[in-house]
Protein backbone atom coordinates (compact mmCIF):
# COMPACT_ATOMS: atom_id res chain seq x y z
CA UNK A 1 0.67 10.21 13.36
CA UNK A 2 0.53 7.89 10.85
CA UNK A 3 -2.73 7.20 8.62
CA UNK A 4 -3.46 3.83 6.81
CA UNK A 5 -2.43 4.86 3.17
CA UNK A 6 -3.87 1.92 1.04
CA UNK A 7 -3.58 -1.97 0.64
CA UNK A 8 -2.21 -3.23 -2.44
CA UNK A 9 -3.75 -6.76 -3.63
CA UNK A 10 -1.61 -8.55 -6.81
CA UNK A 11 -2.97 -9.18 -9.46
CA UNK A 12 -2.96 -10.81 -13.18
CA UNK A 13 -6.47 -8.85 -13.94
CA UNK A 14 -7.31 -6.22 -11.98
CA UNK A 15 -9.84 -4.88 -13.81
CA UNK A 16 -11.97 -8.23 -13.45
CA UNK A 17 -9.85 -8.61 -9.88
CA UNK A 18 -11.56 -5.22 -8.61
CA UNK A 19 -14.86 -6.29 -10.72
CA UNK A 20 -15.25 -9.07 -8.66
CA UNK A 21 -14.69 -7.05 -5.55
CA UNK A 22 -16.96 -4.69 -6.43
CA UNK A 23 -20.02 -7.42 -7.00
CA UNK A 24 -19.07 -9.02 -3.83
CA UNK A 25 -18.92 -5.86 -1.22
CA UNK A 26 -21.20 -3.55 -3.37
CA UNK A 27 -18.07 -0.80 -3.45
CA UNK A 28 -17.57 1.31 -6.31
CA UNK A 29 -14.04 0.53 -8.37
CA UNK A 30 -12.25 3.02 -10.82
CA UNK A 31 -9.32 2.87 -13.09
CA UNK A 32 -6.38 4.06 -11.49
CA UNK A 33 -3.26 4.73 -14.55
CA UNK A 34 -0.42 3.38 -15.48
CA UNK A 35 3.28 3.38 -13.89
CA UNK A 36 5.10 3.86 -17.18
CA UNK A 37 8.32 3.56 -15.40
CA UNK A 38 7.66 0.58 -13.81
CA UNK A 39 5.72 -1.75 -15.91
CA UNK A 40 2.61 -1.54 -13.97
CA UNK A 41 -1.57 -0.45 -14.23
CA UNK A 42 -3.98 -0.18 -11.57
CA UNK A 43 -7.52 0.16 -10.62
CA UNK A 44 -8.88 0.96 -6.92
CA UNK A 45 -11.50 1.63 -4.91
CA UNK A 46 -11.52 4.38 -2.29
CA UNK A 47 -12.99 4.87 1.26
CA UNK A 48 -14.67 6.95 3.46
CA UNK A 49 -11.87 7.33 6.17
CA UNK A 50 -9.21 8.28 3.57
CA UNK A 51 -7.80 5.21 2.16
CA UNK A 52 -8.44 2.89 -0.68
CA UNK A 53 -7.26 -0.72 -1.69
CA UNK A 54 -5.38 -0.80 -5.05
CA UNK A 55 -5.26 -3.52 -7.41
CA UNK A 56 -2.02 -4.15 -8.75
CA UNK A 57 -0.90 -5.43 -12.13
CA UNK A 58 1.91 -6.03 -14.46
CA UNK A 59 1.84 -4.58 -18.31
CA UNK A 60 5.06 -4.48 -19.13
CA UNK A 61 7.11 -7.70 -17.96
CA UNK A 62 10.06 -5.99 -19.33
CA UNK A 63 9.81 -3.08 -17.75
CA UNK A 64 9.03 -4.72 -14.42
CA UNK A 65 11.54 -7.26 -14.27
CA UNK A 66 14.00 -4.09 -14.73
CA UNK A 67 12.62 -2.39 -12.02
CA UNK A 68 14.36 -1.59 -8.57
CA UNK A 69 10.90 -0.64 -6.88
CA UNK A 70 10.72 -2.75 -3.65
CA UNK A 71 7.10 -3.15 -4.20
CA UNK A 72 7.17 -3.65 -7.87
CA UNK A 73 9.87 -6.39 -6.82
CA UNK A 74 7.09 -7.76 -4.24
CA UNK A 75 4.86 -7.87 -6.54
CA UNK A 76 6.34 -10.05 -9.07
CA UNK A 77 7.47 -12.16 -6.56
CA UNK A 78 3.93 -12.47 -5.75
CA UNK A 79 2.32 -13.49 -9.18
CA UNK A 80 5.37 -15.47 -9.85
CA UNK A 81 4.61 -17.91 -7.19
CA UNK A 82 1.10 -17.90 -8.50
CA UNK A 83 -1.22 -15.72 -6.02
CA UNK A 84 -3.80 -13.09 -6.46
CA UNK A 85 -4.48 -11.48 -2.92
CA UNK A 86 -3.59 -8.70 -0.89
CA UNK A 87 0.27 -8.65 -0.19
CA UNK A 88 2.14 -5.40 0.96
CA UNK A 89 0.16 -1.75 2.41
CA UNK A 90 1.14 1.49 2.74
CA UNK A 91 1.52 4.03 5.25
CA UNK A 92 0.99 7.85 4.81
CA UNK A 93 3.38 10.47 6.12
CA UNK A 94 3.29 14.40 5.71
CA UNK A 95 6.75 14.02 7.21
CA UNK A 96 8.95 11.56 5.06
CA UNK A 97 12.44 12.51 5.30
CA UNK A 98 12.27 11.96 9.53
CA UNK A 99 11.70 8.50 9.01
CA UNK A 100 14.95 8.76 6.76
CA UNK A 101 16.99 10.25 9.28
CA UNK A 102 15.19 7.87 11.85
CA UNK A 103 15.94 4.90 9.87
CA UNK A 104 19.68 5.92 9.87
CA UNK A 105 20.49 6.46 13.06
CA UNK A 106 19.08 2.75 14.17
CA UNK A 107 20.64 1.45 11.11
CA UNK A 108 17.02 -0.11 9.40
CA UNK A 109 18.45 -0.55 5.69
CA UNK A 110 15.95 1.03 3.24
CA UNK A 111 15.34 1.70 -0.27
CA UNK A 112 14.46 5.51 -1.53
CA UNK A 113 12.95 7.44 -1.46
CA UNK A 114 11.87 6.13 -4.66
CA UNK A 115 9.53 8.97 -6.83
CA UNK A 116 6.31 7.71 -7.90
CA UNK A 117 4.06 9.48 -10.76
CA UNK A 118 1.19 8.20 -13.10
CA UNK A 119 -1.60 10.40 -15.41
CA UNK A 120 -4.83 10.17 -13.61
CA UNK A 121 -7.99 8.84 -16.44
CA UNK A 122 -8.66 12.78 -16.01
CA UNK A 123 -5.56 13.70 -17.62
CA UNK A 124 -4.00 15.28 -13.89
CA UNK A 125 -0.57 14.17 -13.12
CA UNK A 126 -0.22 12.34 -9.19
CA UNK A 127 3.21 12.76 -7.75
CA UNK A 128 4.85 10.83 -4.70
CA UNK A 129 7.76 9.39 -2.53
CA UNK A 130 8.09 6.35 -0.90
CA UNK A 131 10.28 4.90 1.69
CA UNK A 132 10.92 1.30 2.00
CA UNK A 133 12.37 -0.54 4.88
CA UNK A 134 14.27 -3.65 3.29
CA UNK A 135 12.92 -6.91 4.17
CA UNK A 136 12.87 -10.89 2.64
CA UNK A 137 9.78 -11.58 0.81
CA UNK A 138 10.08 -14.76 1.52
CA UNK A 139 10.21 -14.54 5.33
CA UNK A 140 8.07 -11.14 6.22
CA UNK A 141 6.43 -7.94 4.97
CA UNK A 142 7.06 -4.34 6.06
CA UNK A 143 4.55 -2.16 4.70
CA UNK A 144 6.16 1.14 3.27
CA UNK A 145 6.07 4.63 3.87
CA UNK A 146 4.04 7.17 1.08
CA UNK A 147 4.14 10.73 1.26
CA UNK A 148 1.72 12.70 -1.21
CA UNK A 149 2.49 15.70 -3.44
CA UNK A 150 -1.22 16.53 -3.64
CA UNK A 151 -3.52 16.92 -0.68
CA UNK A 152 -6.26 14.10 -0.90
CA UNK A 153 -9.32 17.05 -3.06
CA UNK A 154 -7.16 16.67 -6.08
CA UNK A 155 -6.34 12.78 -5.50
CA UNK A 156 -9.73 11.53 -5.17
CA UNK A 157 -12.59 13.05 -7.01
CA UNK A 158 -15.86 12.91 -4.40
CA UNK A 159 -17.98 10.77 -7.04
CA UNK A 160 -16.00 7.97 -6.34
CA UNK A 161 -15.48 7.32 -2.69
CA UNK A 162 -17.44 5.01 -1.11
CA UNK A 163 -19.66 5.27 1.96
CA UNK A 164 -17.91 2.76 3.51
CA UNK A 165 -14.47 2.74 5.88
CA UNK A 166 -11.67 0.12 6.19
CA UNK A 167 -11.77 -0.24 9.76
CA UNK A 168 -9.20 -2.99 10.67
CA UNK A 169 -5.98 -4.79 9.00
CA UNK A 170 -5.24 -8.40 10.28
CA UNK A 171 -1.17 -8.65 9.91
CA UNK A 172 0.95 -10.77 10.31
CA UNK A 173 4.06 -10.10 8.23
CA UNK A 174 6.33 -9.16 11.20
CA UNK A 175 6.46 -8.85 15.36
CA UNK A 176 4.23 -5.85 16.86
CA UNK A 177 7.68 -4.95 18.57
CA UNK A 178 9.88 -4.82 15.09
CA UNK A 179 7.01 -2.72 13.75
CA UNK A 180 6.66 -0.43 16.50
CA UNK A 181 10.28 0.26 16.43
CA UNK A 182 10.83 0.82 12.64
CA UNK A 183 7.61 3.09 12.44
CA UNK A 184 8.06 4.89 15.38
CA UNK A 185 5.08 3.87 17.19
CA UNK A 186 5.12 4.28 21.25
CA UNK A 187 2.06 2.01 22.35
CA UNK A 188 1.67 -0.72 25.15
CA UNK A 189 2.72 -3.97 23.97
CA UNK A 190 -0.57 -5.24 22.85
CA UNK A 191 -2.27 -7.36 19.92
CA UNK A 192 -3.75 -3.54 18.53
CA UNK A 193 -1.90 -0.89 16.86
CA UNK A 194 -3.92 2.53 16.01
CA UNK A 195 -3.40 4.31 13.22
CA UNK A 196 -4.90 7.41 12.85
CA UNK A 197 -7.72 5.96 10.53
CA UNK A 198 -7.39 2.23 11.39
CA UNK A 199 -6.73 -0.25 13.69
CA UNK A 200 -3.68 -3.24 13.15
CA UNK A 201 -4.09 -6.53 14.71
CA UNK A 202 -1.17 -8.81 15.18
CA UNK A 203 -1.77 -12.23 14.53
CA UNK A 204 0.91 -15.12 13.58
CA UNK A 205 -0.68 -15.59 9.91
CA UNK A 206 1.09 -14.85 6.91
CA UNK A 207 -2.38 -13.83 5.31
CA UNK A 208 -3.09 -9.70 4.87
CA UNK A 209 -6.73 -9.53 5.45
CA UNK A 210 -9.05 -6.25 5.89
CA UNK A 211 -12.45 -5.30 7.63
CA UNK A 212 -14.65 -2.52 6.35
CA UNK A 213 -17.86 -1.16 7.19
């Protein structure tokens, strides 16, 4: 089953960006590394029930503007029309190349999987895939698929997860039945989708919004 993986929020700062958050929800933020590849730097903040939110941020606009990462893409489509908030999440998968095949043979165009890496402030390296299902910016969001090299005791040190969980996403980037049928989820037609550490509501915004406890 598929577990909520983390929610990306854009950003032109995200060190003061996750600063801010952290004053505001009393939730502990670290640096996360840079994505030499890509152009990008992070910080984030991680939870309880095995997720975290990730602050996203540009370094490089050279490097960036060259990139053909989907969400790198998102993101500077993002900043460019001058917001800071959350905008794209990600699902986790122990089983990636299924949704590959499964994405084939119901002909969803996708991108990847594209190999992620970055040095943690520890000096460990973080390796991973992702899988994007191709969508407009403009016109919808369809979170993407992550599947970890490392099991989650050498991705998060204990220190820094805090107490609290990410219960509930509000989304409303695409139809529950589009997203049922591209992530292989077999649920009554409903407002609620569970993942297997959060819940998904449905709702006709275009706003990504989140609820923790």
């Amino acid at each position: 089953m598929l577990s909520l993986d983390h929610i990306v929020f854009a950003s032109n700062d995200v060190e003061k960006a996750s600063k801010v958050y952290e004053n505001k929800f009393s939730v502990k933020t670290v640096k996360g590394g840079n994505h030499e590849n890509w152009g990008t730097y992070n910080y984030l903040a991680h939870f309880s029930n095995d997720c975290y939110i990730e602050w996203l941020g540009i370094h490089s606009r050279t490097k960036a503007d060259k990139s053909n990462n989907p969400l790198i893409q998102h993101l500077r489509n993002t900043l460019d029309a001058g917001k800071q908030e959350a905008f794209q999440f990600a699902l986790r998968t122990s089983k990636l190349d299924p949704f590959i095949h499964h994405f084939e043979r119901i002909n969803i165009p996708f991108s990847g999987p594209v190999q992620g890496k970055r040095i943690q402030p520890n000096g460990k390296l973080l390796t991973w895939r992702m899988l994007f299902p191709i969508y407009d910016f403009s016109k919808e969001t369809l979170p993407f698929l992550i599947e970890w090299d490392q099991p989650k005791e050498e991705r998060v040190e204990q220190h820094v997860e805090n107490d609290q969980a990410i219960t509930t996403i509000h989304f409303g980037g695409t139809t529950l039945e589009k997203f049922m049928t591209i992530y292989q989820l077999k649920q009554p037609l409903q407002a609620k989708l569970s993942l297997q550490n959060a819940d998904i509501i449905f709702n006709t915004t275009d706003s990504l919004q989140i609820d923790f406890h």
